[in-house]
PDB file of N, CA and C in Angstrom:
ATOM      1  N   UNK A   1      77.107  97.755  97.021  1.00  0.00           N
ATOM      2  CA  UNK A   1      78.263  98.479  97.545  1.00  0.00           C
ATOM      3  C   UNK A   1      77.987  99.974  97.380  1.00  0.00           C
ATOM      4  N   UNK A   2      78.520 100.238  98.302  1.00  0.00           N
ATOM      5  CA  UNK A   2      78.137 102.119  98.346  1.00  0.00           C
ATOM      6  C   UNK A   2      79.503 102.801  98.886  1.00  0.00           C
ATOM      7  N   UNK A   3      79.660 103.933  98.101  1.00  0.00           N
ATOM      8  CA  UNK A   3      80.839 104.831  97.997  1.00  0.00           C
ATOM      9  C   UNK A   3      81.268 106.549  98.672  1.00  0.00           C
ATOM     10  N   UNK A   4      81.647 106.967  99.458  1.00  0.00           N
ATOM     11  CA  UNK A   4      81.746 107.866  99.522  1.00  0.00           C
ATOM     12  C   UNK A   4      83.160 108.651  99.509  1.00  0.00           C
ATOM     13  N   UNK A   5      83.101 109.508  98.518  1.00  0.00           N
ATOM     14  CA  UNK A   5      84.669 110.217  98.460  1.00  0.00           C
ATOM     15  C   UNK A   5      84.663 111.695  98.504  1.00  0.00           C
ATOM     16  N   UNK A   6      85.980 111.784  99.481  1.00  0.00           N
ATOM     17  CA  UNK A   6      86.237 112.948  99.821  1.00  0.00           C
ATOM     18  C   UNK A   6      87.588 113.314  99.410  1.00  0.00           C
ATOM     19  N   UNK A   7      87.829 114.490  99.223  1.00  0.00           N
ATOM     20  CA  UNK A   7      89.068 115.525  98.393  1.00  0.00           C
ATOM     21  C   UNK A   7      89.323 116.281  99.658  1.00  0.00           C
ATOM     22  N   UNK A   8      90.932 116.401 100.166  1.00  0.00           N
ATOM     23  CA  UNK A   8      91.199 117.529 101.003  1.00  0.00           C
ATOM     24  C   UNK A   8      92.387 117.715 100.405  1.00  0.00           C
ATOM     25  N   UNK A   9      92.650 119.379 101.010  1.00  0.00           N
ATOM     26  CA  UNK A   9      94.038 119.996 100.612  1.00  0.00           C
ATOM     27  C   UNK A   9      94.312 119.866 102.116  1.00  0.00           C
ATOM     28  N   UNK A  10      95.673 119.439 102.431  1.00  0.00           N
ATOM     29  CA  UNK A  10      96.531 119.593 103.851  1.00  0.00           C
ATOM     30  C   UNK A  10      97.310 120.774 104.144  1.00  0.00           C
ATOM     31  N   UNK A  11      97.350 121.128 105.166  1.00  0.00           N
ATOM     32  CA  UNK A  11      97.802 122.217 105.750  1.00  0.00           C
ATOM     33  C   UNK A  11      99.501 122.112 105.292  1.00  0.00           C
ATOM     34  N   UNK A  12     100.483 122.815 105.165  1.00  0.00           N
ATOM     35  CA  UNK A  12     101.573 122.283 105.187  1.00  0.00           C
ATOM     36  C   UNK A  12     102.450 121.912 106.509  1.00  0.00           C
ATOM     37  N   UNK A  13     102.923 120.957 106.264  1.00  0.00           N
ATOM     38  CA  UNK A  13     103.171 120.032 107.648  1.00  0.00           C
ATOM     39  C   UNK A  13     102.998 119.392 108.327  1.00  0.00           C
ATOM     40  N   UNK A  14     101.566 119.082 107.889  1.00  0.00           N
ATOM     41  CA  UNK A  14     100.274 118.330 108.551  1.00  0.00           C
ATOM     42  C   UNK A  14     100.032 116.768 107.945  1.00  0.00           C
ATOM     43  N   UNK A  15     100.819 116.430 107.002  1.00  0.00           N
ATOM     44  CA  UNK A  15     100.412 115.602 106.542  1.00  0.00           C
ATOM     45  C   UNK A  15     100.303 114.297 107.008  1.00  0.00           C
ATOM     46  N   UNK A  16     101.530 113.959 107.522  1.00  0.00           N
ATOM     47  CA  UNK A  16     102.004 112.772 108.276  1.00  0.00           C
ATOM     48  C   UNK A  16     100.330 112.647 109.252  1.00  0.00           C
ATOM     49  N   UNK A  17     100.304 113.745 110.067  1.00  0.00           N
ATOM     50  CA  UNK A  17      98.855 113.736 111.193  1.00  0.00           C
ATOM     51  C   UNK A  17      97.965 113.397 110.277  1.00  0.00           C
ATOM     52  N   UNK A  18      97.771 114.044 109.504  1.00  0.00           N
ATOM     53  CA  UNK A  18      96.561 113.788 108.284  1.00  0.00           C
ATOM     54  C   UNK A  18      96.221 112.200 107.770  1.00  0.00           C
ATOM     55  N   UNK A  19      97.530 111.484 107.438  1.00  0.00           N
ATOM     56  CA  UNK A  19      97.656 110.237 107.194  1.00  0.00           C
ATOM     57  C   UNK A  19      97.061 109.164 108.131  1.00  0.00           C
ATOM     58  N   UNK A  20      97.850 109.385 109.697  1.00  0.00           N
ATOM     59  CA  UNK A  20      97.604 108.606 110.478  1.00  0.00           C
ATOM     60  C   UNK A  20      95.621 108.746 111.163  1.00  0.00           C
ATOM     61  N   UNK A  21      95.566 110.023 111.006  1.00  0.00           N
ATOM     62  CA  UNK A  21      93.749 110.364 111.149  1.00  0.00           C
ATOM     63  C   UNK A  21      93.275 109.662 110.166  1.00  0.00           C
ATOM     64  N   UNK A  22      93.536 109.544 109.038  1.00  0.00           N
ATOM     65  CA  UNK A  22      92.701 109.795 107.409  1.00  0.00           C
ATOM     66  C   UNK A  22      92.461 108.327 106.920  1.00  0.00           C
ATOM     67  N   UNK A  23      93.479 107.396 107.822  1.00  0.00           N
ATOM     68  CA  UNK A  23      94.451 106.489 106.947  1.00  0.00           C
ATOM     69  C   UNK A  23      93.388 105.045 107.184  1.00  0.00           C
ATOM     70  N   UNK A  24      93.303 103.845 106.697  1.00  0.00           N
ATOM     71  CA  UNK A  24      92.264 102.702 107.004  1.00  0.00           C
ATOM     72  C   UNK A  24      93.058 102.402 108.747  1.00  0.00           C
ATOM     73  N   UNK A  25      93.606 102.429 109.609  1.00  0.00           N
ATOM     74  CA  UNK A  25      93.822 102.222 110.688  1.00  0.00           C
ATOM     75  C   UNK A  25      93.805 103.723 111.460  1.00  0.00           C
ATOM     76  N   UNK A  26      93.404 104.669 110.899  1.00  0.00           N
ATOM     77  CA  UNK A  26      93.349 105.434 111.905  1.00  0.00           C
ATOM     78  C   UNK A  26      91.934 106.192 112.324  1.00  0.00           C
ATOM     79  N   UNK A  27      91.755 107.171 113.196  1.00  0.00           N
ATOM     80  CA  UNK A  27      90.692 107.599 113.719  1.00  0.00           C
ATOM     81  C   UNK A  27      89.227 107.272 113.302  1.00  0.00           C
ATOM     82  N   UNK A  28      89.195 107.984 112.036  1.00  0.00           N
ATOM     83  CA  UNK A  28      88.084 107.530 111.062  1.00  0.00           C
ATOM     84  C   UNK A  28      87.748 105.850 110.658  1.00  0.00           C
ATOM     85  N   UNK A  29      88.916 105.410 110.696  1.00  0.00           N
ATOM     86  CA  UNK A  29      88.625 103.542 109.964  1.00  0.00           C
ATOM     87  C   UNK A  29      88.467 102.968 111.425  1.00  0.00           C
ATOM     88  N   UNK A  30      88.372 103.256 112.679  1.00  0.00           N
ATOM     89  CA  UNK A  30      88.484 102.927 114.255  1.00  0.00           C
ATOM     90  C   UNK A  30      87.061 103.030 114.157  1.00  0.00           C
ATOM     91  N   UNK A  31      86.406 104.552 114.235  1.00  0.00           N
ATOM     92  CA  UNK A  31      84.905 104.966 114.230  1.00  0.00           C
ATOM     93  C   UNK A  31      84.128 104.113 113.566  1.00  0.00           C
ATOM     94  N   UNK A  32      84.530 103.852 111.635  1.00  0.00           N
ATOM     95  CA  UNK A  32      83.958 103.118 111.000  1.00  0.00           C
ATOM     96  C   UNK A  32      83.345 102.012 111.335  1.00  0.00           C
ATOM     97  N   UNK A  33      84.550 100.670 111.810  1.00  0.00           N
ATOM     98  CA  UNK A  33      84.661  99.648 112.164  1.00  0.00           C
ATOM     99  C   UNK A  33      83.932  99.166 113.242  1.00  0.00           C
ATOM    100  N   UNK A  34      83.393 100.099 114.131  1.00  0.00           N
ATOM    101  CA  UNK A  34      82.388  99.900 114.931  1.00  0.00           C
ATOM    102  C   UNK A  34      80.995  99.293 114.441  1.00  0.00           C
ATOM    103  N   UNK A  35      81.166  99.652 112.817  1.00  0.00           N
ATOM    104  CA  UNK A  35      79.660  99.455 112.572  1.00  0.00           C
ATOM    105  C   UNK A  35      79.836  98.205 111.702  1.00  0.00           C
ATOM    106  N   UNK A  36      79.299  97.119 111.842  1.00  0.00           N
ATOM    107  CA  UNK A  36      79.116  95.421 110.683  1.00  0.00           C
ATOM    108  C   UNK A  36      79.401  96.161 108.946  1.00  0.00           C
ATOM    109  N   UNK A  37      78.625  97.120 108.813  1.00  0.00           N
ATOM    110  CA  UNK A  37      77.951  97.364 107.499  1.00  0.00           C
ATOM    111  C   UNK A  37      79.327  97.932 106.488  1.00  0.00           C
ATOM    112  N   UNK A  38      79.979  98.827 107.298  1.00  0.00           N
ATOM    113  CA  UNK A  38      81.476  99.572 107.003  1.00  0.00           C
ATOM    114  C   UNK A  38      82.377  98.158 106.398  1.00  0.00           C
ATOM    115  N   UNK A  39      82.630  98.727 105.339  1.00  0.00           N
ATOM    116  CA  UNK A  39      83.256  97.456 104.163  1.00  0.00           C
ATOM    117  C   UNK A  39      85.092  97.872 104.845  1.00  0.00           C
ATOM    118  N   UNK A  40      85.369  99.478 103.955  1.00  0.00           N
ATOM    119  CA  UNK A  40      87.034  99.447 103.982  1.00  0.00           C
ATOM    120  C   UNK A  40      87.047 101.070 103.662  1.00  0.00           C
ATOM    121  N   UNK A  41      88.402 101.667 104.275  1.00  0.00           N
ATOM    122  CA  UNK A  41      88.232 103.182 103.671  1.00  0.00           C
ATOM    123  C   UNK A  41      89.905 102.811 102.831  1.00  0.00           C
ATOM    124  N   UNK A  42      89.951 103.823 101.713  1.00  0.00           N
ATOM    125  CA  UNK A  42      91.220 103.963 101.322  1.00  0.00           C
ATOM    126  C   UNK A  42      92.295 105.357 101.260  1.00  0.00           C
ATOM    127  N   UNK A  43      92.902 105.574 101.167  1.00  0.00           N
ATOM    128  CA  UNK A  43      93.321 106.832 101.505  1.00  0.00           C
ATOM    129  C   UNK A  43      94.635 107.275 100.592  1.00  0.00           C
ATOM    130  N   UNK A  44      94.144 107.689  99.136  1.00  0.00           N
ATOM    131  CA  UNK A  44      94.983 108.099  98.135  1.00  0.00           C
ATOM    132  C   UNK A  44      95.883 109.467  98.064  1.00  0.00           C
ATOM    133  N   UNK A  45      97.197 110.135  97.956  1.00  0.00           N
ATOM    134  CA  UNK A  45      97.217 111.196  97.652  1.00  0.00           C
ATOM    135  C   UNK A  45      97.811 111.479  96.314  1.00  0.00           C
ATOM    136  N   UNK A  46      97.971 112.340  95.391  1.00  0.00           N
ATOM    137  CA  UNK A  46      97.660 112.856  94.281  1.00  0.00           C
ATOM    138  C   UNK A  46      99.355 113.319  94.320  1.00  0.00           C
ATOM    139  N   UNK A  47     100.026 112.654  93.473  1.00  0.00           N
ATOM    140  CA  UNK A  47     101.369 112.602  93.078  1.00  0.00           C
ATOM    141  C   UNK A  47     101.451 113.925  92.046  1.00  0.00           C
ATOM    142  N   UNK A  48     101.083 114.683  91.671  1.00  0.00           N
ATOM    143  CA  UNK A  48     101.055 116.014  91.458  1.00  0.00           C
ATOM    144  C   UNK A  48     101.201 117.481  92.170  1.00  0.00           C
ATOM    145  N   UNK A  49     100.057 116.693  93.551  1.00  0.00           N
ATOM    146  CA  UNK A  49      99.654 117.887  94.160  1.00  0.00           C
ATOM    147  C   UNK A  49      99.546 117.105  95.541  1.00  0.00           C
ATOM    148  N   UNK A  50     101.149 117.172  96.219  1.00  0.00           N
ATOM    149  CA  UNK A  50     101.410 116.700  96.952  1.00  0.00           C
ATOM    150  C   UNK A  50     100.474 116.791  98.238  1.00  0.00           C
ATOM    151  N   UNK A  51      99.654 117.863  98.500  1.00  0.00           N
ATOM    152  CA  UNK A  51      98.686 118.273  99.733  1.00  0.00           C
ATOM    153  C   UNK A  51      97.598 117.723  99.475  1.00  0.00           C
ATOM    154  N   UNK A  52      97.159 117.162  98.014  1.00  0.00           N
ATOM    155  CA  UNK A  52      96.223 116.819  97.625  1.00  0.00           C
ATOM    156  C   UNK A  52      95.762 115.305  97.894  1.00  0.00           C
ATOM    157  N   UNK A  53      94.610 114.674  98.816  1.00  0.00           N
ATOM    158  CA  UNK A  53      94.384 113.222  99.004  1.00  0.00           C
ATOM    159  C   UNK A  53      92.596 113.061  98.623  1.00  0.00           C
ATOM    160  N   UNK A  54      92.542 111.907  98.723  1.00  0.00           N
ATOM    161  CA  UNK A  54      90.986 111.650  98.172  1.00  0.00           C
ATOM    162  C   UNK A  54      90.973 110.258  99.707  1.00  0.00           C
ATOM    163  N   UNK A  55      90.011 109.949 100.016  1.00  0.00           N
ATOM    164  CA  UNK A  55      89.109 109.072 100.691  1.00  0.00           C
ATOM    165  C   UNK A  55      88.296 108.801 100.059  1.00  0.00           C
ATOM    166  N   UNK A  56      88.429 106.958 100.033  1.00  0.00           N
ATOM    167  CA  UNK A  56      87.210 106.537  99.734  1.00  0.00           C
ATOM    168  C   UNK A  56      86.571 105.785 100.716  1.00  0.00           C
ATOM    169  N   UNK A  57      85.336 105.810 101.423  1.00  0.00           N
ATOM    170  CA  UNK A  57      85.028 104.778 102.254  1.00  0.00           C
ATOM    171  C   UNK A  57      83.946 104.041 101.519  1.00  0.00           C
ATOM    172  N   UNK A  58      84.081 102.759 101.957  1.00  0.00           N
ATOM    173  CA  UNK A  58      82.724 101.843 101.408  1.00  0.00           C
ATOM    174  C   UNK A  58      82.498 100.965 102.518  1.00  0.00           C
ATOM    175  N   UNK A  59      80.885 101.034 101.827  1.00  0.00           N
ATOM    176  CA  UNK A  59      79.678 100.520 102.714  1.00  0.00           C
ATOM    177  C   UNK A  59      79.086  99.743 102.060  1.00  0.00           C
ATOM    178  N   UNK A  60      78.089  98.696 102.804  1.00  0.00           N
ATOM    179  CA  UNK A  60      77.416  97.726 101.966  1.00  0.00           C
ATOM    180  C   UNK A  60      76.368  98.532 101.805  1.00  0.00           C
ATOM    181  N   UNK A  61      76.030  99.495 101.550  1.00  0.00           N
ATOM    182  CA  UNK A  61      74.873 100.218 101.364  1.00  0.00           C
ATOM    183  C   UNK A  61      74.501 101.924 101.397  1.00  0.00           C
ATOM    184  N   UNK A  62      73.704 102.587 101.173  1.00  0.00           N
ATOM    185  CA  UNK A  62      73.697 103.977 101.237  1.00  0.00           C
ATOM    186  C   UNK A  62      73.108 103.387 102.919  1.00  0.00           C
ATOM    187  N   UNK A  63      72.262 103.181 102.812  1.00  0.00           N
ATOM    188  CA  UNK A  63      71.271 103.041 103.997  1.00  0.00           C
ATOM    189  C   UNK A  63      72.075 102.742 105.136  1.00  0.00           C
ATOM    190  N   UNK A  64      72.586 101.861 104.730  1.00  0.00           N
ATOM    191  CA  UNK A  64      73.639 101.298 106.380  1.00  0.00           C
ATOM    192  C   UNK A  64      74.741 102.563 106.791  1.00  0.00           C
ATOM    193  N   UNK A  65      74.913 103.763 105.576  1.00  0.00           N
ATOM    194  CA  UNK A  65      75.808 104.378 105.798  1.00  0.00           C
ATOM    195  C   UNK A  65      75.246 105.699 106.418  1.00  0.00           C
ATOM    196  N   UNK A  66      74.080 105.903 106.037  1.00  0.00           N
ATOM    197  CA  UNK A  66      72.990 107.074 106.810  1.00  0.00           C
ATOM    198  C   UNK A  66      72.653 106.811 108.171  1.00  0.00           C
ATOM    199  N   UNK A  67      72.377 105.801 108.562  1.00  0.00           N
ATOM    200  CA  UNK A  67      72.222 104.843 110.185  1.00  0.00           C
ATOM    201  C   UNK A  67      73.248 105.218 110.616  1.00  0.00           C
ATOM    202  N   UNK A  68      74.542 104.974 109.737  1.00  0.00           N
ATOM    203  CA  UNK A  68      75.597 104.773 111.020  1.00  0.00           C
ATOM    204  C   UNK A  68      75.765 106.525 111.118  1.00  0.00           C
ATOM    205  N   UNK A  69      75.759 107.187 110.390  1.00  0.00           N
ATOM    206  CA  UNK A  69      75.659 109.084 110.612  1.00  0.00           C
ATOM    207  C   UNK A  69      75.063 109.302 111.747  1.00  0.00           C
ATOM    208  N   UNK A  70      74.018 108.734 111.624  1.00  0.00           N
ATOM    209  CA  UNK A  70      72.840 109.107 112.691  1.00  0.00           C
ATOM    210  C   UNK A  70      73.319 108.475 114.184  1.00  0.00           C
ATOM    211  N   UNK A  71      73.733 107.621 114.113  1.00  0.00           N
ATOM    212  CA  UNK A  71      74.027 106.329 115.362  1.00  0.00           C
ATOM    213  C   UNK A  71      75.277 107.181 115.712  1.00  0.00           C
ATOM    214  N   UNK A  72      76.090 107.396 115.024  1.00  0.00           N
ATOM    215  CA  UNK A  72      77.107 108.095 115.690  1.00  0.00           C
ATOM    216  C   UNK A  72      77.685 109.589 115.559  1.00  0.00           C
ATOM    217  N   UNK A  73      76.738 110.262 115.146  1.00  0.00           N
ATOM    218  CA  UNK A  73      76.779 111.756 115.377  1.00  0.00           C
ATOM    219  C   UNK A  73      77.815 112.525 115.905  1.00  0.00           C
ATOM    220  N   UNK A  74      77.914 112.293 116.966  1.00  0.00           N
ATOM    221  CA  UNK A  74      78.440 113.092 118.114  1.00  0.00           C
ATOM    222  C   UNK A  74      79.829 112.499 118.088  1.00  0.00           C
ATOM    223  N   UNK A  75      80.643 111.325 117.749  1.00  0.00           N
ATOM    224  CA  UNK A  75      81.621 110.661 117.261  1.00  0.00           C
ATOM    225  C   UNK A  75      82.456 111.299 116.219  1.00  0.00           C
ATOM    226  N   UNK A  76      81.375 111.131 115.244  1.00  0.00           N
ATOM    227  CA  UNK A  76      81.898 111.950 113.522  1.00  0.00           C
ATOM    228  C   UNK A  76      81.964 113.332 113.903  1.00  0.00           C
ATOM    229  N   UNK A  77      81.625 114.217 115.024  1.00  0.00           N
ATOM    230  CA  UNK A  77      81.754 115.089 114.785  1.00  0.00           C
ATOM    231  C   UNK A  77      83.161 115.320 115.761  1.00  0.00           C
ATOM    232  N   UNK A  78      83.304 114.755 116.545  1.00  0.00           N
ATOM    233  CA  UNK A  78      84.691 115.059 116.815  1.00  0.00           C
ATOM    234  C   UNK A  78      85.877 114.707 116.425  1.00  0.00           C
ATOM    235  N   UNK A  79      85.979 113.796 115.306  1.00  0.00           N
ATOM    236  CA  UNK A  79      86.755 113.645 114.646  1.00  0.00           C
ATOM    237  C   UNK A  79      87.142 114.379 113.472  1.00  0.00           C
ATOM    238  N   UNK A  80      85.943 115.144 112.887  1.00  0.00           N
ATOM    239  CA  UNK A  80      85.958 115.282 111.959  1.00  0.00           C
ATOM    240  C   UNK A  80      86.223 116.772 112.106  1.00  0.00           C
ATOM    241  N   UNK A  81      86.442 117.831 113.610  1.00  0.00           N
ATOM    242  CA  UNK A  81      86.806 118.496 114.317  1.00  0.00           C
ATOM    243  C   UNK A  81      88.380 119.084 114.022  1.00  0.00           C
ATOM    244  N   UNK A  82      88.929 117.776 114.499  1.00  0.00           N
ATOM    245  CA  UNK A  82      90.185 117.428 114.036  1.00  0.00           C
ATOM    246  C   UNK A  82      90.676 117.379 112.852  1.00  0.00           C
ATOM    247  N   UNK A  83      90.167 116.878 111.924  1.00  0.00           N
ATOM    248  CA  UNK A  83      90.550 117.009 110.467  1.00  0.00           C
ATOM    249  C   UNK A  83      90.639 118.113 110.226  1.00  0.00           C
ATOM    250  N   UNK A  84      89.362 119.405 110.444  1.00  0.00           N
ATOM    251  CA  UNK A  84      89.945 120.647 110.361  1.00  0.00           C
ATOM    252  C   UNK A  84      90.752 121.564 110.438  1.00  0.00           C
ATOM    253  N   UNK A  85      91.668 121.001 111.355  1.00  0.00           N
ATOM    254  CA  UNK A  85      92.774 121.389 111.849  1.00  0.00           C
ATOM    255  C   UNK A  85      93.991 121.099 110.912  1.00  0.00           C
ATOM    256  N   UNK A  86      93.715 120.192 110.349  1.00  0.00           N
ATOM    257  CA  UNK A  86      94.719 119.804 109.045  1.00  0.00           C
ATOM    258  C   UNK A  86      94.676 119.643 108.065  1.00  0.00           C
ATOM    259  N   UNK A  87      93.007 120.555 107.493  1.00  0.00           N
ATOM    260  CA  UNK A  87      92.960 120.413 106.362  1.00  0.00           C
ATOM    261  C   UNK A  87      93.042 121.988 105.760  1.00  0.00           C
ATOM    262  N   UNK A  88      93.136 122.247 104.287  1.00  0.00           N
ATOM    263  CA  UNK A  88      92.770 124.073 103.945  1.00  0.00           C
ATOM    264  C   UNK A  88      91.444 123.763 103.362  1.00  0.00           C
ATOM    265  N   UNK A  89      91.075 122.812 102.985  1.00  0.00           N
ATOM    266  CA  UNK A  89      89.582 122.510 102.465  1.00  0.00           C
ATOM    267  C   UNK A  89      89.560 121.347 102.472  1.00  0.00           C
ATOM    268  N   UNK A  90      88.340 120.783 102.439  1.00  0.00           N
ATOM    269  CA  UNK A  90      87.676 119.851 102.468  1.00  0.00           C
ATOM    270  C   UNK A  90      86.508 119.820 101.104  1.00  0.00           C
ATOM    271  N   UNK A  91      86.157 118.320 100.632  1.00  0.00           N
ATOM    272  CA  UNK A  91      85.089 118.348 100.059  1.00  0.00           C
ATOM    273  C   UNK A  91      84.213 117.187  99.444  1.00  0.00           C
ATOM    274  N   UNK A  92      83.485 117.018  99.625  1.00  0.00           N
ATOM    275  CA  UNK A  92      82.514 115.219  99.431  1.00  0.00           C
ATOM    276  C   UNK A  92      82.461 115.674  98.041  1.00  0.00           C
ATOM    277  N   UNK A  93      83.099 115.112  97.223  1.00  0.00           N
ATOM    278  CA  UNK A  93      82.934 114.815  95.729  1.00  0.00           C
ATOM    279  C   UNK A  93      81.764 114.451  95.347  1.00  0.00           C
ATOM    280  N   UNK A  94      81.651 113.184  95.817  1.00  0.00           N
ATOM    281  CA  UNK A  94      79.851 111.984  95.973  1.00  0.00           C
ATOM    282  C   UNK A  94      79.799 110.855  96.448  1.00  0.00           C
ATOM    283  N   UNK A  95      78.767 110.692  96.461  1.00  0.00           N
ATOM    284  CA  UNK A  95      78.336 108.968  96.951  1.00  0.00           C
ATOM    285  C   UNK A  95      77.828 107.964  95.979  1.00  0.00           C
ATOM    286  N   UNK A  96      78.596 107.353  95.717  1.00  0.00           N
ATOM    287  CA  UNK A  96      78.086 106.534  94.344  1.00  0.00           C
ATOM    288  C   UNK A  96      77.742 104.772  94.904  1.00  0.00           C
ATOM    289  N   UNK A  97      76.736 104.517  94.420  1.00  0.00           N
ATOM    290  CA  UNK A  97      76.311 103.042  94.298  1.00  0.00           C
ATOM    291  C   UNK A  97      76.780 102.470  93.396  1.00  0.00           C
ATOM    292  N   UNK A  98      77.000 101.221  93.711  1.00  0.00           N
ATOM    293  CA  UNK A  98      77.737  99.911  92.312  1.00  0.00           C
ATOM    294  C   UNK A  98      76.592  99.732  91.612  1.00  0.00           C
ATOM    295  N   UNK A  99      77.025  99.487  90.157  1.00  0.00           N
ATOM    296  CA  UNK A  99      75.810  99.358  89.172  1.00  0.00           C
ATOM    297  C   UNK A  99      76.348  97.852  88.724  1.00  0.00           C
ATOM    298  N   UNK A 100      75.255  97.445  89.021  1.00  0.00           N
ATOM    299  CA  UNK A 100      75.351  96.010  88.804  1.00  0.00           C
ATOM    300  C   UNK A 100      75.353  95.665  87.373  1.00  0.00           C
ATOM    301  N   UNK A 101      76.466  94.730  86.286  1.00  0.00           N
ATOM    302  CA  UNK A 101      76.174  94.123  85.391  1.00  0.00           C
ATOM    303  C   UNK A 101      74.888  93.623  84.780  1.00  0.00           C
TER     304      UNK A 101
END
């Protein structure tokens, strides 16, 4: 299993848009789902810091998750276009692999 998480601050007002883009049925979990390898994304926000959300997406793999970058380029980038628009920052925390018992 392979992990990737991301941290954004939302624009104010934006959030609801942010949700439905950000969210496992929206834009991003649509793109995902195209690919076998794409496990599930989740989409947390931070009960402190109300603008504050994390993404996690998982993959059965780093590898399957670099392919699908590559395979769909031009996809991720227009979506991810959009997110800009509703985010004040953005930021990939990391990509973590499951450590097996």
């Amino acid at each position: 299993m392979f992990l990737v998480l991301w941290e954004f601050e939302v624009k104010p007002g934006c959030e609801a848009r942010f949700e439905k883009v950000y969210g496992p049925e929206g834009d991003w979990g649509r793109l995902f789902r195209t690919d076998s390898q794409y496990r599930e994304t989740r989409l947390v926000r931070d009960s402190f810091r109300a603008a504050n959300y994390l993404t996690l997406d998982f993959w059965n793999s780093r590898q399957a998750y670099e392919e699908f970058l590559v395979k769909r380029r031009a996809e991720y980038a227009t979506i991810e276009a959009l997110g800009e628009k509703l985010t004040v920052s953005e930021r990939r925390i990391g990509a973590y692999e499951l450590v097996s018992p």
